[in-house]
Protein backbone atom coordinates (compact mmCIF):
# COMPACT_ATOMS: atom_id res chain seq x y z
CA UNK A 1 -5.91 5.09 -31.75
CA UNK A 2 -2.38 3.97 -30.53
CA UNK A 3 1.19 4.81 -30.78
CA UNK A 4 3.77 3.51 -33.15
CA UNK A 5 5.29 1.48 -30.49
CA UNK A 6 4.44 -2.21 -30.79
CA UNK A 7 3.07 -3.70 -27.91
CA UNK A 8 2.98 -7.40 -26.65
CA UNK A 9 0.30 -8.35 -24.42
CA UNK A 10 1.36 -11.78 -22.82
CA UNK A 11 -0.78 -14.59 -21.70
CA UNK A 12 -1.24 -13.77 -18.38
CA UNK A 13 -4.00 -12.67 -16.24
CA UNK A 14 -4.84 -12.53 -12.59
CA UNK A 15 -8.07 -12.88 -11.66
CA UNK A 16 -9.50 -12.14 -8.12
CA UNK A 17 -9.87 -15.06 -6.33
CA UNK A 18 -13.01 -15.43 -3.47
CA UNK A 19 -11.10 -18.58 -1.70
CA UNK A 20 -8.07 -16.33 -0.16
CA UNK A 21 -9.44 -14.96 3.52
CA UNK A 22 -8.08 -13.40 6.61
CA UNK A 23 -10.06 -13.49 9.87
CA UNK A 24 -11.02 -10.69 11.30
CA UNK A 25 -12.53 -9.21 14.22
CA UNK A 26 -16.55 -8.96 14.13
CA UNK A 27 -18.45 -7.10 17.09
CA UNK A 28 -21.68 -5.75 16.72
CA UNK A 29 -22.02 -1.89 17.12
CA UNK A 30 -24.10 -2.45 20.49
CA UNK A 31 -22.33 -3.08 23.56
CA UNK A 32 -25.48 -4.61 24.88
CA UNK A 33 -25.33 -6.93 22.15
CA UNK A 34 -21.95 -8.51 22.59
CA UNK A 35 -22.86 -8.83 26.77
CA UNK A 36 -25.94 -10.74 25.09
CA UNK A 37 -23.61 -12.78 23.05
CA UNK A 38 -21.50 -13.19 25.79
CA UNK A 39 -23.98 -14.05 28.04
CA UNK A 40 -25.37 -17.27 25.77
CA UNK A 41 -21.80 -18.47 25.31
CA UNK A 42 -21.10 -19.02 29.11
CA UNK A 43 -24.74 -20.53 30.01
CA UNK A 44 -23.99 -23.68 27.48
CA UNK A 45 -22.06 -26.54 29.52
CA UNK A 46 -18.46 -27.47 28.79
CA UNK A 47 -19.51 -30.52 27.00
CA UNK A 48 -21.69 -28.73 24.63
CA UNK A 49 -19.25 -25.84 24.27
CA UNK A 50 -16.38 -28.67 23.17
CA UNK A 51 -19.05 -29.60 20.50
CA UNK A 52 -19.63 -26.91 19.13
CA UNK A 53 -15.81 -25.81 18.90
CA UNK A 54 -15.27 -29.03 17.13
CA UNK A 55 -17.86 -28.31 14.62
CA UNK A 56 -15.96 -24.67 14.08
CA UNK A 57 -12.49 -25.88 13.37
CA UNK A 58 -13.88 -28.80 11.65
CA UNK A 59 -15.31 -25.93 9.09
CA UNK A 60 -12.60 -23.75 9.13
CA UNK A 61 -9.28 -24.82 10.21
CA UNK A 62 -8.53 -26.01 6.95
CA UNK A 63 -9.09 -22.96 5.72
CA UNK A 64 -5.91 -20.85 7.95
CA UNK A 65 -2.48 -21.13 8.97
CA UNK A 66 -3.43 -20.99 12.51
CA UNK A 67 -6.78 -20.32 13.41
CA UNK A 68 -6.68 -21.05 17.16
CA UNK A 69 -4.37 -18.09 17.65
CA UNK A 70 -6.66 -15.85 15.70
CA UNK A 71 -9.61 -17.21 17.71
CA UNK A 72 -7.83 -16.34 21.43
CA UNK A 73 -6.65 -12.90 20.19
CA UNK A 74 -10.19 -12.18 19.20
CA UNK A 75 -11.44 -13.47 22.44
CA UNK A 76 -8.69 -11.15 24.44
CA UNK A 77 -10.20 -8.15 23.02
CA UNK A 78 -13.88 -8.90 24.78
CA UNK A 79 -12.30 -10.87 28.16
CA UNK A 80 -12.58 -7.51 29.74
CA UNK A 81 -16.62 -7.72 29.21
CA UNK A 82 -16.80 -10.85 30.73
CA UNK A 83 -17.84 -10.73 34.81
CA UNK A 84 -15.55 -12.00 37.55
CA UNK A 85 -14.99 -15.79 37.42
CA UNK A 86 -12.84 -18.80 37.41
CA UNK A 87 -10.45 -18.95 34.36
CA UNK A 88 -12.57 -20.30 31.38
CA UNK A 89 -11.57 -23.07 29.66
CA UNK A 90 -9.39 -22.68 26.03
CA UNK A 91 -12.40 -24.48 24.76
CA UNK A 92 -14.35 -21.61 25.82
CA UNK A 93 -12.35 -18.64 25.00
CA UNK A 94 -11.92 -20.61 21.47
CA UNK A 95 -15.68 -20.47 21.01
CA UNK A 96 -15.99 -16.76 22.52
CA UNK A 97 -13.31 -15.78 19.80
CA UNK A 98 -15.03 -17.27 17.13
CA UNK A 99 -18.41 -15.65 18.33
CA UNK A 100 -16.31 -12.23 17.40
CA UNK A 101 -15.00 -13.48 14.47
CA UNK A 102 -15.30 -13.53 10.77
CA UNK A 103 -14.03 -14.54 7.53
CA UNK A 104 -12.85 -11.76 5.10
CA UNK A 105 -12.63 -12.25 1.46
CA UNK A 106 -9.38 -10.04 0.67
CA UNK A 107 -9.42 -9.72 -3.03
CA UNK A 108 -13.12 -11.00 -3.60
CA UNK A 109 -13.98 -7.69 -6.07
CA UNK A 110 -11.14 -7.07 -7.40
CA UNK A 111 -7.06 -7.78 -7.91
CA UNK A 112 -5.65 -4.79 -10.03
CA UNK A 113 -3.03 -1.80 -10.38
CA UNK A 114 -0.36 -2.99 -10.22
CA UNK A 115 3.67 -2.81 -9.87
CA UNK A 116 6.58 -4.18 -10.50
CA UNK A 117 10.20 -4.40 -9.52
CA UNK A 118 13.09 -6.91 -9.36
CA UNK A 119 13.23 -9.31 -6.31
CA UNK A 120 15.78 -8.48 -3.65
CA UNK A 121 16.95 -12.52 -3.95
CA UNK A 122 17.84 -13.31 -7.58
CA UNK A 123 19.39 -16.82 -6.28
CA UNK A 124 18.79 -20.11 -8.84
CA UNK A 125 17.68 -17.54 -11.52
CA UNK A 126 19.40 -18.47 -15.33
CA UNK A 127 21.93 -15.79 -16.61
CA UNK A 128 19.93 -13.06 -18.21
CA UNK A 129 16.89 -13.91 -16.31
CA UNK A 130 15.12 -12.01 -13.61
CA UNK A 131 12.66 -12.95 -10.73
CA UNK A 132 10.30 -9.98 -10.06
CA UNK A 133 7.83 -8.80 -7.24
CA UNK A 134 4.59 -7.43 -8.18
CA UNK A 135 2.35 -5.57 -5.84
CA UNK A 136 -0.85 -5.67 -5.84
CA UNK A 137 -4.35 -3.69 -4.69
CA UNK A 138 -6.71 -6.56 -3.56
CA UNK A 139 -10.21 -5.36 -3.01
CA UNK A 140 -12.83 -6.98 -1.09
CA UNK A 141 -16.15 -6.63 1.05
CA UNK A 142 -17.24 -2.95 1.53
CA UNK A 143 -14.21 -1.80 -0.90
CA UNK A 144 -11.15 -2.47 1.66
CA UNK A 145 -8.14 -2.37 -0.40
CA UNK A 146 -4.96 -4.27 0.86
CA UNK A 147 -1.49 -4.96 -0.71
CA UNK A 148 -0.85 -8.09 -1.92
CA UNK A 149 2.17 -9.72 -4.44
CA UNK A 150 2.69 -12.20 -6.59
CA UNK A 151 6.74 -13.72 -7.64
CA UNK A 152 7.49 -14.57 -11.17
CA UNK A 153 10.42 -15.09 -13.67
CA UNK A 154 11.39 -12.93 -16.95
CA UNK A 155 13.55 -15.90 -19.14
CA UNK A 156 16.54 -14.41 -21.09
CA UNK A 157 14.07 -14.73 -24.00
CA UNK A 158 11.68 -12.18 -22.84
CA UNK A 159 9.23 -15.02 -21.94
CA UNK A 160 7.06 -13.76 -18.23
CA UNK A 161 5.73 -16.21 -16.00
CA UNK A 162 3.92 -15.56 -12.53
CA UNK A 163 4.13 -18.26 -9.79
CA UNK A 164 1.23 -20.15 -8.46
CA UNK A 165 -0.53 -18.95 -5.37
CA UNK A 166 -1.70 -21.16 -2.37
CA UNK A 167 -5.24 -20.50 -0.34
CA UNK A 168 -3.42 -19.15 2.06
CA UNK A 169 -3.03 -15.75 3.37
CA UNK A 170 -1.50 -14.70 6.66
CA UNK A 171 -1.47 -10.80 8.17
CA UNK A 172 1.92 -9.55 9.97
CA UNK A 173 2.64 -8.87 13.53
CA UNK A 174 2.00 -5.47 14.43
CA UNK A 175 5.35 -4.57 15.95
CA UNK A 176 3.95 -3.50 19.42
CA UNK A 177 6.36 -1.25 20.66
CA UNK A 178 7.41 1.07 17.43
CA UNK A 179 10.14 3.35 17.22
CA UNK A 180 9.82 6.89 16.01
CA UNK A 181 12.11 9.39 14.89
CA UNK A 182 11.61 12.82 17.32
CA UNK A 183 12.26 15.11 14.42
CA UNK A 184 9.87 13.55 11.89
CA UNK A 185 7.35 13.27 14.40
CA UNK A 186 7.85 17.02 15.42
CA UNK A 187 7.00 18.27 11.82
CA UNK A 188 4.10 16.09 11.45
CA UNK A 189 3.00 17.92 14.86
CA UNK A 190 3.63 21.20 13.17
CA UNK A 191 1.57 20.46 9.96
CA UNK A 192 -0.96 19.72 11.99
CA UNK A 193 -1.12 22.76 14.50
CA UNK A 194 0.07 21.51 17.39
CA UNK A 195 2.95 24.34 18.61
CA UNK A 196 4.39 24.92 21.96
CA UNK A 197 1.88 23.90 25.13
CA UNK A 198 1.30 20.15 25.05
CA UNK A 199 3.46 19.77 21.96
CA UNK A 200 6.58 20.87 23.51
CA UNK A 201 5.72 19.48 27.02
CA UNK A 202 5.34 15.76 25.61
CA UNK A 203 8.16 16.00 23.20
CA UNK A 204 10.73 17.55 25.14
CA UNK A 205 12.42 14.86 27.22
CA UNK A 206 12.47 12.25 24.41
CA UNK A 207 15.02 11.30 22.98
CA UNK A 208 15.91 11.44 19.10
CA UNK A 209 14.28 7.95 18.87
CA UNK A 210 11.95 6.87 21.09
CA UNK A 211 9.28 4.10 21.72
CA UNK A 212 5.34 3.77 21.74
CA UNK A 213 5.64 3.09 25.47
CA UNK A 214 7.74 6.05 26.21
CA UNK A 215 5.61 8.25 24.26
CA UNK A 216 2.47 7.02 26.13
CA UNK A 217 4.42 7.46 29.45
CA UNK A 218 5.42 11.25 28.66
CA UNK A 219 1.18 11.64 27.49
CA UNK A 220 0.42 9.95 30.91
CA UNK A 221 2.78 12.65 32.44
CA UNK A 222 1.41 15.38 30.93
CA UNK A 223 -1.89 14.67 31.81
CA UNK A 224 -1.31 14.14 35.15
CA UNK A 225 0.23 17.50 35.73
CA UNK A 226 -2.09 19.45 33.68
CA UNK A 227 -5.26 19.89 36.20
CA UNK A 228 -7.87 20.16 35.59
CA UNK A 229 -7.41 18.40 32.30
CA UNK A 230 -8.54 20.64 29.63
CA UNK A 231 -10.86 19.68 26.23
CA UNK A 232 -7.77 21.06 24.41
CA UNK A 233 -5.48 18.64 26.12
CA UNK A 234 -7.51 16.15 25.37
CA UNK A 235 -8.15 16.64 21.66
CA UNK A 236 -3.89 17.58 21.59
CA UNK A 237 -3.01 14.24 23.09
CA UNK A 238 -5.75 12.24 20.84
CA UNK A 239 -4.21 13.54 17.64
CA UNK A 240 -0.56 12.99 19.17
CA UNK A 241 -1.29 8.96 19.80
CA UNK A 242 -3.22 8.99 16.33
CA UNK A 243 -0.02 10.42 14.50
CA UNK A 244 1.54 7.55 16.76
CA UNK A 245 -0.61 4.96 15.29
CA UNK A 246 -0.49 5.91 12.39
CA UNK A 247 3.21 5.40 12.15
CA UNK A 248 4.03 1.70 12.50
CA UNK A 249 5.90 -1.74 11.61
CA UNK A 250 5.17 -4.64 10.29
CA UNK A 251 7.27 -8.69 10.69
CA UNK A 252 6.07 -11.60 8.86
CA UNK A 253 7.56 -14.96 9.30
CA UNK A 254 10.07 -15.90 6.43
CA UNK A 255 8.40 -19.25 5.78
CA UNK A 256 5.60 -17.78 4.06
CA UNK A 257 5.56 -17.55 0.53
CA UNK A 258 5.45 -13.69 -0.74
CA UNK A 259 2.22 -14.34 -2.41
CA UNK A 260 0.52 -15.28 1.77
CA UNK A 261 2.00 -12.08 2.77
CA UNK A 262 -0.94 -9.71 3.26
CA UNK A 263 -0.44 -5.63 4.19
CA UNK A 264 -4.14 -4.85 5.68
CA UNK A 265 -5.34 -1.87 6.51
CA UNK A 266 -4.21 -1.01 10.30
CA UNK A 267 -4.15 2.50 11.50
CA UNK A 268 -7.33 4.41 11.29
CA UNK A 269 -6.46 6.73 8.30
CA UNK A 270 -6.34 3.78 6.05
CA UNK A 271 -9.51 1.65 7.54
CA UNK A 272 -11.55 2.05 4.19
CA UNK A 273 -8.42 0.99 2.39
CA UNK A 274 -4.48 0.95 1.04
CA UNK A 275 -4.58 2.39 -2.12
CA UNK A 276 -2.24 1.83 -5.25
CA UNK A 277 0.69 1.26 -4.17
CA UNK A 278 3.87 2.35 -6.16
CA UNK A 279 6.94 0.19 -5.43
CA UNK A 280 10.41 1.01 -6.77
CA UNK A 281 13.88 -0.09 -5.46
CA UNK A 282 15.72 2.90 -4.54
CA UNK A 283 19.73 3.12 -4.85
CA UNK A 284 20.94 5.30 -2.71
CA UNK A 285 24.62 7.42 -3.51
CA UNK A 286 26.40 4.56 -1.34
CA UNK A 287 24.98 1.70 -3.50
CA UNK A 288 22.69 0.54 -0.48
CA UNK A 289 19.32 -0.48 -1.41
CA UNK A 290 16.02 0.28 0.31
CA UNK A 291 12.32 -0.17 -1.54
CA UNK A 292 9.87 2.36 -0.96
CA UNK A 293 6.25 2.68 -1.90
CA UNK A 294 3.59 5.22 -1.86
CA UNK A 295 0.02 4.86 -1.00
CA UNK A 296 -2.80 6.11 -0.55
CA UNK A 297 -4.33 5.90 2.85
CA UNK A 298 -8.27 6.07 2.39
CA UNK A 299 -10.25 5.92 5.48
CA UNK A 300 -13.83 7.02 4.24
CA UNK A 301 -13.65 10.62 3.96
CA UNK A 302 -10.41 11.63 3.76
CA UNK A 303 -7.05 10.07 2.00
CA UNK A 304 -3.60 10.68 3.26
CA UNK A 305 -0.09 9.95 1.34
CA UNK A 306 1.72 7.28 3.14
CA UNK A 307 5.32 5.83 2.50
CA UNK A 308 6.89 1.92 2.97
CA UNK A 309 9.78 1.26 3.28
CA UNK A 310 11.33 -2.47 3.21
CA UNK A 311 14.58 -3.65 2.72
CA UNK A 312 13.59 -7.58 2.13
CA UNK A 313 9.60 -7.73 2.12
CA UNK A 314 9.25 -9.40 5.30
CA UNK A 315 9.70 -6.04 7.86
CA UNK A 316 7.82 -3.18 6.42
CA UNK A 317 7.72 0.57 8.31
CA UNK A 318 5.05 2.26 7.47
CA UNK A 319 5.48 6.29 8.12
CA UNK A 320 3.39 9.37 7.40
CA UNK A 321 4.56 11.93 4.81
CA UNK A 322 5.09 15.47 5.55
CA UNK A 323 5.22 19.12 4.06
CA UNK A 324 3.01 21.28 2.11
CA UNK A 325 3.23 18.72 -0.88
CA UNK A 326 1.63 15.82 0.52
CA UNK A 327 -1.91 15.61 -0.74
CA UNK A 328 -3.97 14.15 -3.62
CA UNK A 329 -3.20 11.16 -5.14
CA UNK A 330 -0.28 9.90 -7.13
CA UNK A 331 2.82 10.40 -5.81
CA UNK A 332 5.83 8.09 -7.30
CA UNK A 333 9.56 8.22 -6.18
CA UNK A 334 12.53 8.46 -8.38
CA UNK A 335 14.89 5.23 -8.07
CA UNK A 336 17.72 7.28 -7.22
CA UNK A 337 18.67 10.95 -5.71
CA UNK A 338 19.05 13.31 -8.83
CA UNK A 339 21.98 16.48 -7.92
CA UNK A 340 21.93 15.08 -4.38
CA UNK A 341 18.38 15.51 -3.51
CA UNK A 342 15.58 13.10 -3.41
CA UNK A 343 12.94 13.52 -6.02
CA UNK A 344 9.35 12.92 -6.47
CA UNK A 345 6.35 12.99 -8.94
CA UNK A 346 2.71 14.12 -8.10
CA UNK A 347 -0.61 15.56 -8.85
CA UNK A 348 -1.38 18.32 -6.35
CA UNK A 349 -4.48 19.65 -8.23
CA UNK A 350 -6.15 15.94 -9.95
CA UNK A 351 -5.40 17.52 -12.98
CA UNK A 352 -1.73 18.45 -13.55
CA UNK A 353 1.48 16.05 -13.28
CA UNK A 354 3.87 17.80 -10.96
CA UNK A 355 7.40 17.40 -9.65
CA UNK A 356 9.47 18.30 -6.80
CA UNK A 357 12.52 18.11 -4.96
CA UNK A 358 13.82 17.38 -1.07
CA UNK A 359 16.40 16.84 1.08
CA UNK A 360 14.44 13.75 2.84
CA UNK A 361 12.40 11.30 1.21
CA UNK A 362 9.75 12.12 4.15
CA UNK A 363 9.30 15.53 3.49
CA UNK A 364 7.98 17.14 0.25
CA UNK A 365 7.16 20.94 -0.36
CA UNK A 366 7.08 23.49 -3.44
CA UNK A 367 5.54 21.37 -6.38
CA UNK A 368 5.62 22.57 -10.00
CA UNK A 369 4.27 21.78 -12.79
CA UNK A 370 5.77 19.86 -15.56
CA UNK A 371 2.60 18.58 -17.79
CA UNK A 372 -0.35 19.53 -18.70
CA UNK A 373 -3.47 17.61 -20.57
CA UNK A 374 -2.60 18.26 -24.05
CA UNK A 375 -4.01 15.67 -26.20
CA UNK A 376 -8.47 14.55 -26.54
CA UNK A 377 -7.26 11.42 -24.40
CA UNK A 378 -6.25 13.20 -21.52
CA UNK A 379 -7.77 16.25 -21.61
CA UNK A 380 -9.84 15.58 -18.56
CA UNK A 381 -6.54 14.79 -15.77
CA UNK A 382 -3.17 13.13 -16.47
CA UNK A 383 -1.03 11.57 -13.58
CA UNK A 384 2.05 8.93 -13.50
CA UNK A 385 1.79 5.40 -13.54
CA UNK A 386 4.80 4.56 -11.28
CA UNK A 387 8.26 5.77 -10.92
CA UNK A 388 10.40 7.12 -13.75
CA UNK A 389 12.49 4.52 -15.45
CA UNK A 390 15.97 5.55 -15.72
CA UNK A 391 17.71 5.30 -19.31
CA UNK A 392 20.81 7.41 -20.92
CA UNK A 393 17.95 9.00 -22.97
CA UNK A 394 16.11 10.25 -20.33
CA UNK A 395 13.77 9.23 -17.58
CA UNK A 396 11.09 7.39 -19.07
CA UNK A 397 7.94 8.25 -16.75
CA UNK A 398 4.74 6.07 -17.91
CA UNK A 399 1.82 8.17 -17.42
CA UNK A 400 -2.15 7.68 -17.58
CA UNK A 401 -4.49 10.17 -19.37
CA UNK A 402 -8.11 10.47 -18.76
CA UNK A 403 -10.61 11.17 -21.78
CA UNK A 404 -14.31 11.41 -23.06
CA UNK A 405 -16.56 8.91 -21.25
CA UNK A 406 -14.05 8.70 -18.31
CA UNK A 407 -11.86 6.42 -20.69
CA UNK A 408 -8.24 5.87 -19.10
CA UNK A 409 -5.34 5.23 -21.50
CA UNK A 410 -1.42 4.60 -20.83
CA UNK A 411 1.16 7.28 -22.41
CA UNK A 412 4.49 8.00 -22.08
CA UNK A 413 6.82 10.50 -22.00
CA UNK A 414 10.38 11.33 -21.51
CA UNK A 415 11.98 14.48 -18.72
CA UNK A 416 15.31 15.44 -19.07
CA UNK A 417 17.57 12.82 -17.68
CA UNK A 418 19.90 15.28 -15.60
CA UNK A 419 17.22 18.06 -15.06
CA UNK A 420 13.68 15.95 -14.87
CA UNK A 421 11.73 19.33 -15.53
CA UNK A 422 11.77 19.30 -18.72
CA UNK A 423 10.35 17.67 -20.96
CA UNK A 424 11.99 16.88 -23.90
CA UNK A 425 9.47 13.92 -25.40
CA UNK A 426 6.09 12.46 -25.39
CA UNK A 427 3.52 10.37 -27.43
CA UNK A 428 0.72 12.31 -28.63
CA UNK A 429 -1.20 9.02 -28.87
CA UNK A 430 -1.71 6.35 -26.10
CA UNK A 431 0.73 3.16 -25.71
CA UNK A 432 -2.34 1.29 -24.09
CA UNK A 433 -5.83 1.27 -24.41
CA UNK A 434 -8.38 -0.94 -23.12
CA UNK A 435 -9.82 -2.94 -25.66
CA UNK A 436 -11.80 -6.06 -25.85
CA UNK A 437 -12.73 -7.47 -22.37
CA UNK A 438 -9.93 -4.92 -20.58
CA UNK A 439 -13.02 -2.66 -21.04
CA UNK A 440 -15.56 -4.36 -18.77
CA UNK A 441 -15.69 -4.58 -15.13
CA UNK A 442 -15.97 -2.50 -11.87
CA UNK A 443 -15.00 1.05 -13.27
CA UNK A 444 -15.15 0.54 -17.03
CA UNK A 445 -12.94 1.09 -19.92
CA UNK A 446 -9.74 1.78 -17.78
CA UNK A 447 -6.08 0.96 -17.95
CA UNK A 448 -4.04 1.47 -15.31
CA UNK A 449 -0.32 1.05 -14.03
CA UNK A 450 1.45 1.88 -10.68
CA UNK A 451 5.00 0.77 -12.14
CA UNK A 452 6.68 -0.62 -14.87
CA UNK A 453 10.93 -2.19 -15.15
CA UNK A 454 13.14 -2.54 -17.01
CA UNK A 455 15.02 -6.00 -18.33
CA UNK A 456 17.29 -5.82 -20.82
CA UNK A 457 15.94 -3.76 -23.90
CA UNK A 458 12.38 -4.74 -22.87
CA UNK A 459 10.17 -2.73 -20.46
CA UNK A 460 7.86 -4.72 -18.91
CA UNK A 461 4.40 -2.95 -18.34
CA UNK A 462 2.16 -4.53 -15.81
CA UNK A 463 -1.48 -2.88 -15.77
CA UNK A 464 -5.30 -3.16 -14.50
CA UNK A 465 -7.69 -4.03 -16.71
CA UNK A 466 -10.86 -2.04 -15.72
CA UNK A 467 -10.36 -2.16 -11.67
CA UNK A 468 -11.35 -5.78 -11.79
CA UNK A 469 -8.41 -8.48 -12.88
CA UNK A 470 -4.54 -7.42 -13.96
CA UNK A 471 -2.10 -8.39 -17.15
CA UNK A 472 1.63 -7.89 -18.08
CA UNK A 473 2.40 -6.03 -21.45
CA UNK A 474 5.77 -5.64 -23.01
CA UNK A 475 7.47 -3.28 -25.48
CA UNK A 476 10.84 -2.75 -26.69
CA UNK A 477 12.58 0.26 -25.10
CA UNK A 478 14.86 0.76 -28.39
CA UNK A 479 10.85 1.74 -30.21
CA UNK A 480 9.88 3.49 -27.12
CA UNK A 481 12.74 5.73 -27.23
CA UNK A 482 12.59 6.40 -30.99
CA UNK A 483 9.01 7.62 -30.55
CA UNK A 484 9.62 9.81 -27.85
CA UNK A 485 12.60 11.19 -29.19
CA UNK A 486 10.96 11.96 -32.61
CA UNK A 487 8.10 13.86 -30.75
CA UNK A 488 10.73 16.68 -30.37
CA UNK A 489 11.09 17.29 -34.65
């Protein structure tokens, strides 16, 4: 069963790939255990440390960018365990770091939902060409999902190629020192309970924007003029540095290639994962450009909406989302403000595709419904698959519909282009369904998208194939619209 609409899958399909690791941290869940560790790594002599450092980077260095840097910062987060002594050698703190180290396998299980939107540089690229960015949710060891992308090139024939990737990978810089904005921050607070009493005390003398450090200073202050120190205080200042942390920047170096750009997991709502992100380059009323993406912050128990923004895909701020609205999974952006207000898709209840409306794109409140399951295919939950696509039809919003045996197909349907609550088309039969080997592989017989573009008269669909590997399909938007359009009669 499929729609009308004829659709092109092209030859292309990426494929997780084992060889692409980070280096993380590794300490055992014993403190005795790393003093033990500790302890064996200073009784060996500097000769036989040397050796076995060589041995190390004679296995790995090939392997990373710069290992030796990863090695020391690993090594500065035990040096505090270590007794009073002379200075160690680098050999030394080289081998300690690599004691507390480990390789991680970034997209080892799985490289799939993706999105897609045009590159911010379009230098060198042919007349009626395009070069694209496509995000990605890499999934490895223990189900940690990250954010990678991949470059490519749409010819002015319609013809889609992706660039070649190296080994490599690299994570950011954490920006140390974050700014935050006082009235974002104060909602957040709100939302989660914190009125008056410590709220107001540590909030009051900052500025509009402020730092990490003076936040922590104003905490400090706090804490020493509350005595005794209460639990309450405690628990109020805890949550106030985790709404901190969870609030943060990102810089990689230009030289890397897009594709060794790596967004891993960093604050502690997101430690079992960053979830599905949903790019889209957003034109604001002035013309300026920002791209945002939404995710979904997993951390084991719990997930939490998040929003990116990035203006060139090297500095990334990653911010919390507030209001009533934020929850579940699913939300996607509109590329532009519609009557002056920002606008949004979502699915508040896992069931029901909903929209709303604000005045910030980091606040969201008073959902409603705009779709229901309707047809056998979707009759168990239907959500978006990226942001609306903008056309003098209507806003095109590609949607996913899930069916008997847990069976995820692609739809489509088409809101109102001036007031995106109604409806006024949609396919009664999917555009995409997995078939063939799209149908095997971590979660089965799933097809999934978290954002399709435009080019030309073309709209270029990339989707997962089954949570394991990811493919590009095309259409033309000319049969699209017919089909939608005659859904109405």
């Amino acid at each position: 069963m499929s729609s009308s609409v004829a659709i092109r899958r092209h030859d292309i399909s990426l494929q997780p790939e084992s060889g692409r690791v980070i280096i993380r941290p590794f300490f055992p869940g014993k403190p005795q255990i790393c003093a033990n560790i500790l302890a064996r790594a200073l009784a060996i002599s500097e000769p036989e440390a040397d050796l076995q450092l060589q041995a190390i980077l004679a296995e790995f260095d090939s392997r990373h960018f710069d290992i030796e840097s990863l090695l020391l910062a690993h090594y500065e987060k035990v040096r505090h365990q270590i007794a009073a002594q002379p200075t160690l050698s680098r050999v030394r703190q080289l081998l300690i770091g690599a004691l507390f180290s480990g390789e991680y396998a970034l997209e080892s299980a799985a490289l799939f939902n993706p999105s897609m939107v045009p590159h911010p540089d379009q230098s060198g690229v042919m007349e009626g060409g395009l070069r694209f960015i496509m995000s990605l949710r890499a999934t490895g060891e223990g189900h940690i999902s990250s954010i990678e992308f991949r470059t490519g090139i749409i010819t002015p024939d319609g013809a889609i190629s992706v660039e070649p990737v190296s080994r490599f990978v690299a994570l950011p810089e954490v920006v140390p020192n974050p700014t935050y904005k006082k009235s974002r921050f104060i909602i957040k607070l709100q939302e989660m309970g914190f009125t008056g009493g410590p709220a107001t005390a540590v909030m009051d003398p900052l500025e509009e924007s402020f730092t990490l450090h003076e936040l922590d200073e104003s905490m400090e202050r706090v804490r020493r003029e509350s005595k005794p120190a209460t639990r309450d205080l405690r628990l109020a200042l805890e949550c106030f540095r985790w709404l901190a942390d969870s609030n943060y920047e990102l810089n990689f170096p230009s030289k890397l290639a897009l594709s060794e750009r790596i967004i891993f997991p960093v604050s502690a709502n997101e430690t079992n994962g960053i979830e599905d992100a949903r790019f889209v380059r957003f034109i604001e009323d002035d013309g300026s450009v920002m791209y945002y993406a939404t995710y979904t912050a997993y951390n084991g128990r719990a997930i939490l909406p998040q929003l990116i923004e990035t203006q060139d895909f090297l500095h990334f701020r990653v911010l919390t989302l507030n209001g009533t609205a934020v929850q579940n999974k699913g939300m996607a952006l509109f590329p532009r403000r519609i009557g002056g207000r920002y606008a949004m898709l979502s699915r508040q209840d896992d069931e029901n595709l909903f929209i709303m409306f604000s005045d910030s794109p980091h606040y969201w409140s008073n959902p409603q419904i705009i779709l229901r399951p309707a047809q056998m295919w979707e009759s168990v939950k239907i959500g978006n698959c990226g942001s609306p696509i903008e056309t003098p039809a209507g806003w095109i919003v590609i949607t996913h519909g899930v069916g008997p045996m847990r069976k995820y197909c692609i739809g489509a349907v088409l809101l109102d282009l001036l007031d995106p609550t109604q409806v006024i088309g949609r396919l009664s039969e999917p555009l995409l369904s997995p078939e063939g080997n799209e149908r095997e592989g971590y979660v089965p017989n799933v097809v999934y998208s978290c954002g399709s573009m435009l080019h030309g008269r073309e709209l270029i669909l990339p989707y997962a194939m089954s949570d394991k590997a990811s493919a590009i399909a095309t259409m033309h938007l000319d049969e699209l619209l017919a089909a939608l359009l005659a859904s109405r009669s």
